[in-house]
Protein backbone atom coordinates (compact mmCIF):
# COMPACT_ATOMS: atom_id res chain seq x y z
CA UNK A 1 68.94 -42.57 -26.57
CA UNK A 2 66.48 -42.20 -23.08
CA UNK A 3 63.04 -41.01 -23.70
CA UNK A 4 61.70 -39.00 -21.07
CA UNK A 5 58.05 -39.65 -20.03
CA UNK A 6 55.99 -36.73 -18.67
CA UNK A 7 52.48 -37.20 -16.30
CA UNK A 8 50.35 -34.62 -16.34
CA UNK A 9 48.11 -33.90 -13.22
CA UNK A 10 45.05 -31.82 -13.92
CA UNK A 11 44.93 -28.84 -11.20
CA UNK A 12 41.55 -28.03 -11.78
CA UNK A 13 38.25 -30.11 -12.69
CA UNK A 14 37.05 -28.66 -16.47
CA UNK A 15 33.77 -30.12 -16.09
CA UNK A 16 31.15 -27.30 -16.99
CA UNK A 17 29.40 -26.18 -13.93
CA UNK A 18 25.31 -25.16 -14.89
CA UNK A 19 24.24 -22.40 -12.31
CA UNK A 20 20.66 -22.06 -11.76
CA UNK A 21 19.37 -18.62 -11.91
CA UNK A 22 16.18 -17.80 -10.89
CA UNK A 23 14.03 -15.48 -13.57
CA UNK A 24 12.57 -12.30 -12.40
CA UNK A 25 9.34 -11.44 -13.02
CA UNK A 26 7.98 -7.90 -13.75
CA UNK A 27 6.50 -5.86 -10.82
CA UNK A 28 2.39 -5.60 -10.81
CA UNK A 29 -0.55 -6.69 -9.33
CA UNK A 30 -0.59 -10.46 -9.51
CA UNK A 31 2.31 -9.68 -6.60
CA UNK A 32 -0.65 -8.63 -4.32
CA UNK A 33 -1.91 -11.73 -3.90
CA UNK A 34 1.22 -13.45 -2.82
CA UNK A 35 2.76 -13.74 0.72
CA UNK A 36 -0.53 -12.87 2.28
CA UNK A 37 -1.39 -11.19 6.01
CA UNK A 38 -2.84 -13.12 8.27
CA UNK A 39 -6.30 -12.01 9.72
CA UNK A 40 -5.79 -14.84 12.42
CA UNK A 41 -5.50 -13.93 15.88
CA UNK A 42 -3.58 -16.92 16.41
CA UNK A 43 -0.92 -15.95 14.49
CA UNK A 44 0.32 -13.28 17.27
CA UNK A 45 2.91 -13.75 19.68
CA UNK A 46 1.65 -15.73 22.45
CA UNK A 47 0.92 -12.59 24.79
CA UNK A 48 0.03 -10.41 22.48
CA UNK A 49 -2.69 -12.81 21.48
CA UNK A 50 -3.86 -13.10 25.09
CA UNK A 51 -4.49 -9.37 25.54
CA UNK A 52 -6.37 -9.19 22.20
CA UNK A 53 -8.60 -11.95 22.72
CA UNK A 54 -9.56 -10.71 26.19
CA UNK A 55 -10.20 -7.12 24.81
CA UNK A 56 -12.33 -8.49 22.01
CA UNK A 57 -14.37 -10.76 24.03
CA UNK A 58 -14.84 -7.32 26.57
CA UNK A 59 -15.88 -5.76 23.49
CA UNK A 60 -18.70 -8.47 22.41
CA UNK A 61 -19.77 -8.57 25.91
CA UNK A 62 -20.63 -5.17 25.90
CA UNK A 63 -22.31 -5.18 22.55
CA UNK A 64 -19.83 -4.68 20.19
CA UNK A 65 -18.65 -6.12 16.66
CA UNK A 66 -14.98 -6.66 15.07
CA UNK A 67 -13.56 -7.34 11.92
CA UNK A 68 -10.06 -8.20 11.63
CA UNK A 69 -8.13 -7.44 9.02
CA UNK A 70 -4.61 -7.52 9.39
CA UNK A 71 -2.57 -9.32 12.20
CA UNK A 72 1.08 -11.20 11.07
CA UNK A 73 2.51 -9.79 8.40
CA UNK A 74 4.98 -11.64 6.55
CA UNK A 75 8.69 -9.94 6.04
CA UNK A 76 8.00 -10.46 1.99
CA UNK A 77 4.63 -8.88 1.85
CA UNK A 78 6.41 -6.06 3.76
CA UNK A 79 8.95 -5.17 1.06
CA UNK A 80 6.91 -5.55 -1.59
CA UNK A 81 4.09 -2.85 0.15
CA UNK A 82 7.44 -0.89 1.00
CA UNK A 83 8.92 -0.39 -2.04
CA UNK A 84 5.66 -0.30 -4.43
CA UNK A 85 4.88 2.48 -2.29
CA UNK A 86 8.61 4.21 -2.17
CA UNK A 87 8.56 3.77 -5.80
CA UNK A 88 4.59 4.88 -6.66
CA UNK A 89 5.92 8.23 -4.73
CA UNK A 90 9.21 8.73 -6.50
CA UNK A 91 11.04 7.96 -3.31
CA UNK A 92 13.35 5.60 -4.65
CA UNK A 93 14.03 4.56 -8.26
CA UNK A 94 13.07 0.95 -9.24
CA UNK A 95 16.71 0.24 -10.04
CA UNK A 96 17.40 0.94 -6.76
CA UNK A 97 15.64 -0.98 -4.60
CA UNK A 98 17.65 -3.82 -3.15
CA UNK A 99 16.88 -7.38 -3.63
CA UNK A 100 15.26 -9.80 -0.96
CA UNK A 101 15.77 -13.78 -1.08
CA UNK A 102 12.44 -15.64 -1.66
CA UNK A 103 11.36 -12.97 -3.70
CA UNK A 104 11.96 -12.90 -7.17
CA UNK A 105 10.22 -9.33 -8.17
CA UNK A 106 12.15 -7.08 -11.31
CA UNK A 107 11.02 -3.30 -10.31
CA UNK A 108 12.39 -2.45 -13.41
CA UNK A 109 10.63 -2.33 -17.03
CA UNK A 110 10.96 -1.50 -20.36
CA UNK A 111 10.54 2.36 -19.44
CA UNK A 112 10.52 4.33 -16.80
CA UNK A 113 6.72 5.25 -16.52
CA UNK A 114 5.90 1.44 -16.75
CA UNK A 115 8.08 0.56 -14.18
CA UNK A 116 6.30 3.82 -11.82
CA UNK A 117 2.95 2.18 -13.12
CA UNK A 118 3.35 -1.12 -12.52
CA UNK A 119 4.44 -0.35 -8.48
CA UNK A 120 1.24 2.40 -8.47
CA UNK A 121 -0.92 -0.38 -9.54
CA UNK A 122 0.96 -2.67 -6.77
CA UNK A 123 0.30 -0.02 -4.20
CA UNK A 124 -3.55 0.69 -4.87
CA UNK A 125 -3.69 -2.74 -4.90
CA UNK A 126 -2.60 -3.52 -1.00
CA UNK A 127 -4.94 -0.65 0.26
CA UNK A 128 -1.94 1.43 1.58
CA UNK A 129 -2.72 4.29 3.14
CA UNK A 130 0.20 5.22 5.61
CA UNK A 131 3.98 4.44 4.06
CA UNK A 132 4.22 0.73 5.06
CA UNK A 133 7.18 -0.06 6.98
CA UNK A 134 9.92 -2.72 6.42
CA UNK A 135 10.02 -4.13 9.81
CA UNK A 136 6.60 -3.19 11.85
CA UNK A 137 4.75 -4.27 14.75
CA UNK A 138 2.40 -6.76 12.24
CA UNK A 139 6.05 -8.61 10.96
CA UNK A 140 6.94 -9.07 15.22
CA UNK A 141 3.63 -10.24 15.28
CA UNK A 142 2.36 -7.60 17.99
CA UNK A 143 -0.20 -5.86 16.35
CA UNK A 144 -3.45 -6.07 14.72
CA UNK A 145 -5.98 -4.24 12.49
CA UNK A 146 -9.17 -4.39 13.19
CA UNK A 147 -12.53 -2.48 12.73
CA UNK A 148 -15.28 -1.84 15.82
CA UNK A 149 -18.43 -0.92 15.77
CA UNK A 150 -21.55 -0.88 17.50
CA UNK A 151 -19.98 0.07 20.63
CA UNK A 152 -21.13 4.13 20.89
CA UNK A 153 -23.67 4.78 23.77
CA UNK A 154 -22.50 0.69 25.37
CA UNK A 155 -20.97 0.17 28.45
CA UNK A 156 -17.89 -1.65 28.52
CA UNK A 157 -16.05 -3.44 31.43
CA UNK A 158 -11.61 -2.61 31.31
CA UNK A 159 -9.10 -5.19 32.41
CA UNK A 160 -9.53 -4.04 35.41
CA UNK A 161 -13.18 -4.42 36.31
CA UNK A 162 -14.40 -0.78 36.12
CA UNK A 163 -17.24 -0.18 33.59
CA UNK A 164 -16.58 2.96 30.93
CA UNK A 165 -19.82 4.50 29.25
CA UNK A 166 -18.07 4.73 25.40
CA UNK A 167 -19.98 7.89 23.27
CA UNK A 168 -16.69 7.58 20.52
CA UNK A 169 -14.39 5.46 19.91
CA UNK A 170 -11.68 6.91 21.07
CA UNK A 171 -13.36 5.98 24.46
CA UNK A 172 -11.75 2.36 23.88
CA UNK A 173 -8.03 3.34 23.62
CA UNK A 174 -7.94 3.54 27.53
CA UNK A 175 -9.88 0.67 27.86
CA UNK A 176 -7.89 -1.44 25.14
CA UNK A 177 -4.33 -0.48 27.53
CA UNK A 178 -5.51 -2.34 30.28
CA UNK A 179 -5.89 -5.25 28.78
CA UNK A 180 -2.06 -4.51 26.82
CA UNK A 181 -3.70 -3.28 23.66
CA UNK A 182 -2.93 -0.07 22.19
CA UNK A 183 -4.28 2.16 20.28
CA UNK A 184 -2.48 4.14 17.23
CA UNK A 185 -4.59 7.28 16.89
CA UNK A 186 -3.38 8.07 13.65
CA UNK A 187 -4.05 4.90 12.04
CA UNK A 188 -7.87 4.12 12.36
CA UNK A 189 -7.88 -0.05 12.47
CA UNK A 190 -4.07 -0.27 14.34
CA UNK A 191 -3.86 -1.54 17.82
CA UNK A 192 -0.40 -3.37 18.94
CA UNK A 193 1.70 -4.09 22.18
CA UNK A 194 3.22 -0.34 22.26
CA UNK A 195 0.65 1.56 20.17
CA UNK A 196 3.66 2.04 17.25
């Protein structure tokens, strides 16, 4: 009698694969902290930074004083002022809000109210006043937020050589265009390449 002799071939590998899977962690104010804005006027595109520092040394020439606050934003400290906001005003619903690589946030907790809590608490937090946007002048790198003072009843010389008496502030936005830096009258502190 023949005895036939089979050889199996395996078609696919049954080794167990292990997937790594990054672990969320709960929305609130440690979050602040992280991915923070620059205050560094180096950290502006290259012409961007050139009009600043010219306007700011105009301003200290005639007298002046700045504090800088904000200038490159990064993208991840965008979405998370974004959506802590969105969610603080019941614009969107923490299990909606979309994911982002590199940022491992869960919006949602045990209840709803903590979740709403825990985003309000985010929001105080970054000092938002105006709805932050996702992409903005400060993640292009082409604005900054800064405070001046001492500059009321001072004389200050414009990109262009012509001296301007300032009695209010809002004497500067024409002087900050010449030099390519623009003012955003309804945000107090925000100058940028377009004035957006």
């Amino acid at each position: 009698m023949a005895t036939q002799q089979a050889t199996l071939t395996p078609t696919t590998d049954q080794t167990p694969v292990t997937v790594s899977i990054p672990t969320k962690e709960l929305s609130g104010t440690q979050w602040v902290a992280r991915f923070p804005t620059s205050t560094s006027v180096g950290d502006l595109t290259t012409e961007f930074e050139a009009s600043v520092n010219k306007f700011i040394a105009a301003i200290k020439e005639a007298g002046g004083s700045v504090s800088i606050s904000a200038t490159y934003r990064p993208k991840e400290r965008a979405y998370l002022m974004h959506y802590s906001s969105a969610i603080s005003k019941g614009i969107i619903a923490p299990e909606d809000v979309p994911e982002m690589d590199g940022v491992n946030i869960e919006w949602v907790h045990s209840t709803s109210a903590q979740s709403i809590s825990a985003a309000t608490s985010m929001a105080s937090g970054y000092g938002i006043v105006y709805p932050p946007a996702l992409t903005s002048r400060h993640t292009q790198r082409k604005a900054i937020d800064m405070t001046i003072s001492n500059i009321s009843g001072k004389t200050i010389v414009n990109a262009s050589g012509a001296s301007v008496l300032i009695t209010h502030l809002s004497d500067l936005n024409p002087v900050g265009t010449t030099y390519g830096v623009k003012k955003l009258v309804s945000d107090p502190p925000h100058w940028s390449t377009d004035g957006h």
